[in-house]
C-alpha atoms as a PDB file:
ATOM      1  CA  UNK A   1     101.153  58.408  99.964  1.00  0.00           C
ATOM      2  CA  UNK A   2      99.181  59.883 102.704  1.00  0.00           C
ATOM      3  CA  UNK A   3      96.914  62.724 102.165  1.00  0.00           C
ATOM      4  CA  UNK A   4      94.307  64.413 104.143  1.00  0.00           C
ATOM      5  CA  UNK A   5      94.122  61.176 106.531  1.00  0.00           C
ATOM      6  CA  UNK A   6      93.584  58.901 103.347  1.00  0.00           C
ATOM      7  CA  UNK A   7      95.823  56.261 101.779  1.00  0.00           C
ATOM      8  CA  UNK A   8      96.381  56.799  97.849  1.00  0.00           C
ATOM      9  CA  UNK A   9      97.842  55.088  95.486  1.00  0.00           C
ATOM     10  CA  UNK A  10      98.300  56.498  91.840  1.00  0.00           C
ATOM     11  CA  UNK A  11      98.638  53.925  89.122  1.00  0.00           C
ATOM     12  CA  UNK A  12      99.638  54.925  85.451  1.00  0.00           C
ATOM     13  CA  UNK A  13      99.458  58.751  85.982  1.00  0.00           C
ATOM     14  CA  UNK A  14     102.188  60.661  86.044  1.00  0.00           C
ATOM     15  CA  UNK A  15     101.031  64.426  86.719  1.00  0.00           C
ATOM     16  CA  UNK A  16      98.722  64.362  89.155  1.00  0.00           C
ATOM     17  CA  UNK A  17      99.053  66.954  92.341  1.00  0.00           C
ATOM     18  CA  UNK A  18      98.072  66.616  95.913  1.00  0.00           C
ATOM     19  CA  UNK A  19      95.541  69.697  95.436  1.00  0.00           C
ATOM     20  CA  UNK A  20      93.738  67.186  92.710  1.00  0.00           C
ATOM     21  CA  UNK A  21      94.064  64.268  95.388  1.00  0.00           C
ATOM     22  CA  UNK A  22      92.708  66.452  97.577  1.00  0.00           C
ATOM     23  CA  UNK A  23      89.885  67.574  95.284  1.00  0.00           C
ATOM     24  CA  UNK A  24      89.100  63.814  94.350  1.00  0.00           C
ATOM     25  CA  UNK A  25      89.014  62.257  98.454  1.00  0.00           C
ATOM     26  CA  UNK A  26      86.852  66.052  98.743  1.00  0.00           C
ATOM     27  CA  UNK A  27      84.524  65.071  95.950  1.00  0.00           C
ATOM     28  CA  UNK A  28      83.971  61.379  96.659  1.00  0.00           C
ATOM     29  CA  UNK A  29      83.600  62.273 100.924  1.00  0.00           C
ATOM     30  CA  UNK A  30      80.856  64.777  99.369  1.00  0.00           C
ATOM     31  CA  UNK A  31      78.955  61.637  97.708  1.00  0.00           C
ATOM     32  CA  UNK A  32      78.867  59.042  99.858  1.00  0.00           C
ATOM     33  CA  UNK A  33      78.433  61.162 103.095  1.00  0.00           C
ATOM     34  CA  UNK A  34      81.496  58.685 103.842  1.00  0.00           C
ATOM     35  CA  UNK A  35      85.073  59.454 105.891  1.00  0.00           C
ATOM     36  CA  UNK A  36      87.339  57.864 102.922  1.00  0.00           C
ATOM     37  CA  UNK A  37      90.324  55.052 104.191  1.00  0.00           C
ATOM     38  CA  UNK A  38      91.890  54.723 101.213  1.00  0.00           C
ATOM     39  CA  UNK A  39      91.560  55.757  97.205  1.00  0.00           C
ATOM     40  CA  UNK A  40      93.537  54.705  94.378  1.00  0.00           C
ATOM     41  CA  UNK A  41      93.301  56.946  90.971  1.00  0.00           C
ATOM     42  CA  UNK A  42      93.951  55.173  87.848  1.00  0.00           C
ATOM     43  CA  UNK A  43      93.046  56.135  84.043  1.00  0.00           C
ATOM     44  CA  UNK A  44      90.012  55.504  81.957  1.00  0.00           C
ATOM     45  CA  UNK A  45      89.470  54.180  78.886  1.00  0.00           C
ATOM     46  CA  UNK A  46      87.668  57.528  77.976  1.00  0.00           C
ATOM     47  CA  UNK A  47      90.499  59.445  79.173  1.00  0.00           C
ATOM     48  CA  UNK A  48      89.222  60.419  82.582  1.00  0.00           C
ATOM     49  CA  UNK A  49      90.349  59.153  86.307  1.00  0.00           C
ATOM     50  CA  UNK A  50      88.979  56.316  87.557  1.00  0.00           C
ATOM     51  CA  UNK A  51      88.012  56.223  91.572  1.00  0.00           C
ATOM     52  CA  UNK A  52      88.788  53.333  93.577  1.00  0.00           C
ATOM     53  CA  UNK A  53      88.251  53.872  97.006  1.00  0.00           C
ATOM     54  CA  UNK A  54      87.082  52.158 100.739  1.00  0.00           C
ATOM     55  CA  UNK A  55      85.567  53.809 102.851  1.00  0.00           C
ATOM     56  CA  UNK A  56      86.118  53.843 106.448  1.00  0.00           C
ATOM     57  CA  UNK A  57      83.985  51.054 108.471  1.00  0.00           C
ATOM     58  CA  UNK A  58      81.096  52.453 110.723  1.00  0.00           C
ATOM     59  CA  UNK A  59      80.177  51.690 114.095  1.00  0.00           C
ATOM     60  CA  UNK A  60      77.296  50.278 114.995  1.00  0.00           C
ATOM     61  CA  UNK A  61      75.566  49.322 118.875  1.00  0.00           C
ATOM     62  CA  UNK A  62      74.208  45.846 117.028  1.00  0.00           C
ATOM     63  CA  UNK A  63      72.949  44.032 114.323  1.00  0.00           C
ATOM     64  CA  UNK A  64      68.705  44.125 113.461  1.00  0.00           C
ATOM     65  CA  UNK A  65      66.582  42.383 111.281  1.00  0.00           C
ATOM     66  CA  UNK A  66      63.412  44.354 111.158  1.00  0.00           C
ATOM     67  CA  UNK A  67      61.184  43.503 107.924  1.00  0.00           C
ATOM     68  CA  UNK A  68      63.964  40.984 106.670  1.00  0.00           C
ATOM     69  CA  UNK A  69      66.506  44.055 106.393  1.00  0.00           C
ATOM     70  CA  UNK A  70      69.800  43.677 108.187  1.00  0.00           C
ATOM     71  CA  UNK A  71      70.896  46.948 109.353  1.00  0.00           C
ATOM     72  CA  UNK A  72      73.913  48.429 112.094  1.00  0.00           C
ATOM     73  CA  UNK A  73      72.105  51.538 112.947  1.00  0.00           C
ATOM     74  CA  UNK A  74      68.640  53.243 112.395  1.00  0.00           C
ATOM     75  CA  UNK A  75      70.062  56.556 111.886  1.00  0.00           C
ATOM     76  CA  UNK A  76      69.037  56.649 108.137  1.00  0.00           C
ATOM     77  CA  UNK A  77      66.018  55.206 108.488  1.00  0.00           C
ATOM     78  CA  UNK A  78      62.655  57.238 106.812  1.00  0.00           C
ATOM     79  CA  UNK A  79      59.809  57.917 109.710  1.00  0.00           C
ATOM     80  CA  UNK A  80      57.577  54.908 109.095  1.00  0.00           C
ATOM     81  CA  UNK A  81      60.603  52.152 109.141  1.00  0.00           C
ATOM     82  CA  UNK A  82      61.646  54.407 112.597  1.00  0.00           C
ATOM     83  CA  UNK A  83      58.163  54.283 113.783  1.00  0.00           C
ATOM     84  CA  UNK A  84      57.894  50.345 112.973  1.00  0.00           C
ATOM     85  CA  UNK A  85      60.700  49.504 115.336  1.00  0.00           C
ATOM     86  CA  UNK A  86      59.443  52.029 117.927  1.00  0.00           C
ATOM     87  CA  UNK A  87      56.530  49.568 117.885  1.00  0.00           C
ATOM     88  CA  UNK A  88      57.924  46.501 118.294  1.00  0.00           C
ATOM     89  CA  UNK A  89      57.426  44.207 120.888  1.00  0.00           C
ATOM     90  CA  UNK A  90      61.005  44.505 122.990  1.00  0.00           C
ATOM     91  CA  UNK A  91      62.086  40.810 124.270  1.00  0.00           C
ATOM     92  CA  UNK A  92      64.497  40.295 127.022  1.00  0.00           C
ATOM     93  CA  UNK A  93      66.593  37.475 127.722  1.00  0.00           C
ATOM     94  CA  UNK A  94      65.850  36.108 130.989  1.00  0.00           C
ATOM     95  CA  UNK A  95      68.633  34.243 133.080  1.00  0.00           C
END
């Protein structure tokens, strides 16, 4: 089932209504600061709803190993880690 631009799949519950789905994808999109692809509810042991769920993949203008980190994009970067690559020493490929 399809809902709110996610895919979800419900395994071993019974009773649960889009406006919870809806609530869930809400409340997991609210965590990970994340678009979700797809989410898949299923029960606990304790009796709550487990959260499965893939988020959707991010762009990113290339790959960078700065301080033996590989990272897509410095967009969450703290100041000093944005100020370290600001530094660098750009090389250029020459043909």
């Amino acid at each position: 089932m399809m809902v709110n631009d996610v895919a979800v799949t419900i395994d071993g519950l019974s009773d649960v209504t889009e406006a919870e789905i809806a609530q869930y994808i809400g409340y997991v999109e609210e965590q990970t600061n994340e678009k979700l692809n797809e989410l898949t509810l299923t029960p606990a042991a304790d009796g709550q709803i487990h959260l499965d769920y893939v988020l959707q993949p991010q762009k990113f203008e290339r790959i960078r190993r700065i301080t033996g980190y590989l990272v897509g994009t410095i967009d969450r970067w703290n100041d000093a880690k944005k100020a370290e690559e600001h530094d660098r020493v750009k090389h250029t490929v020459m043909h």
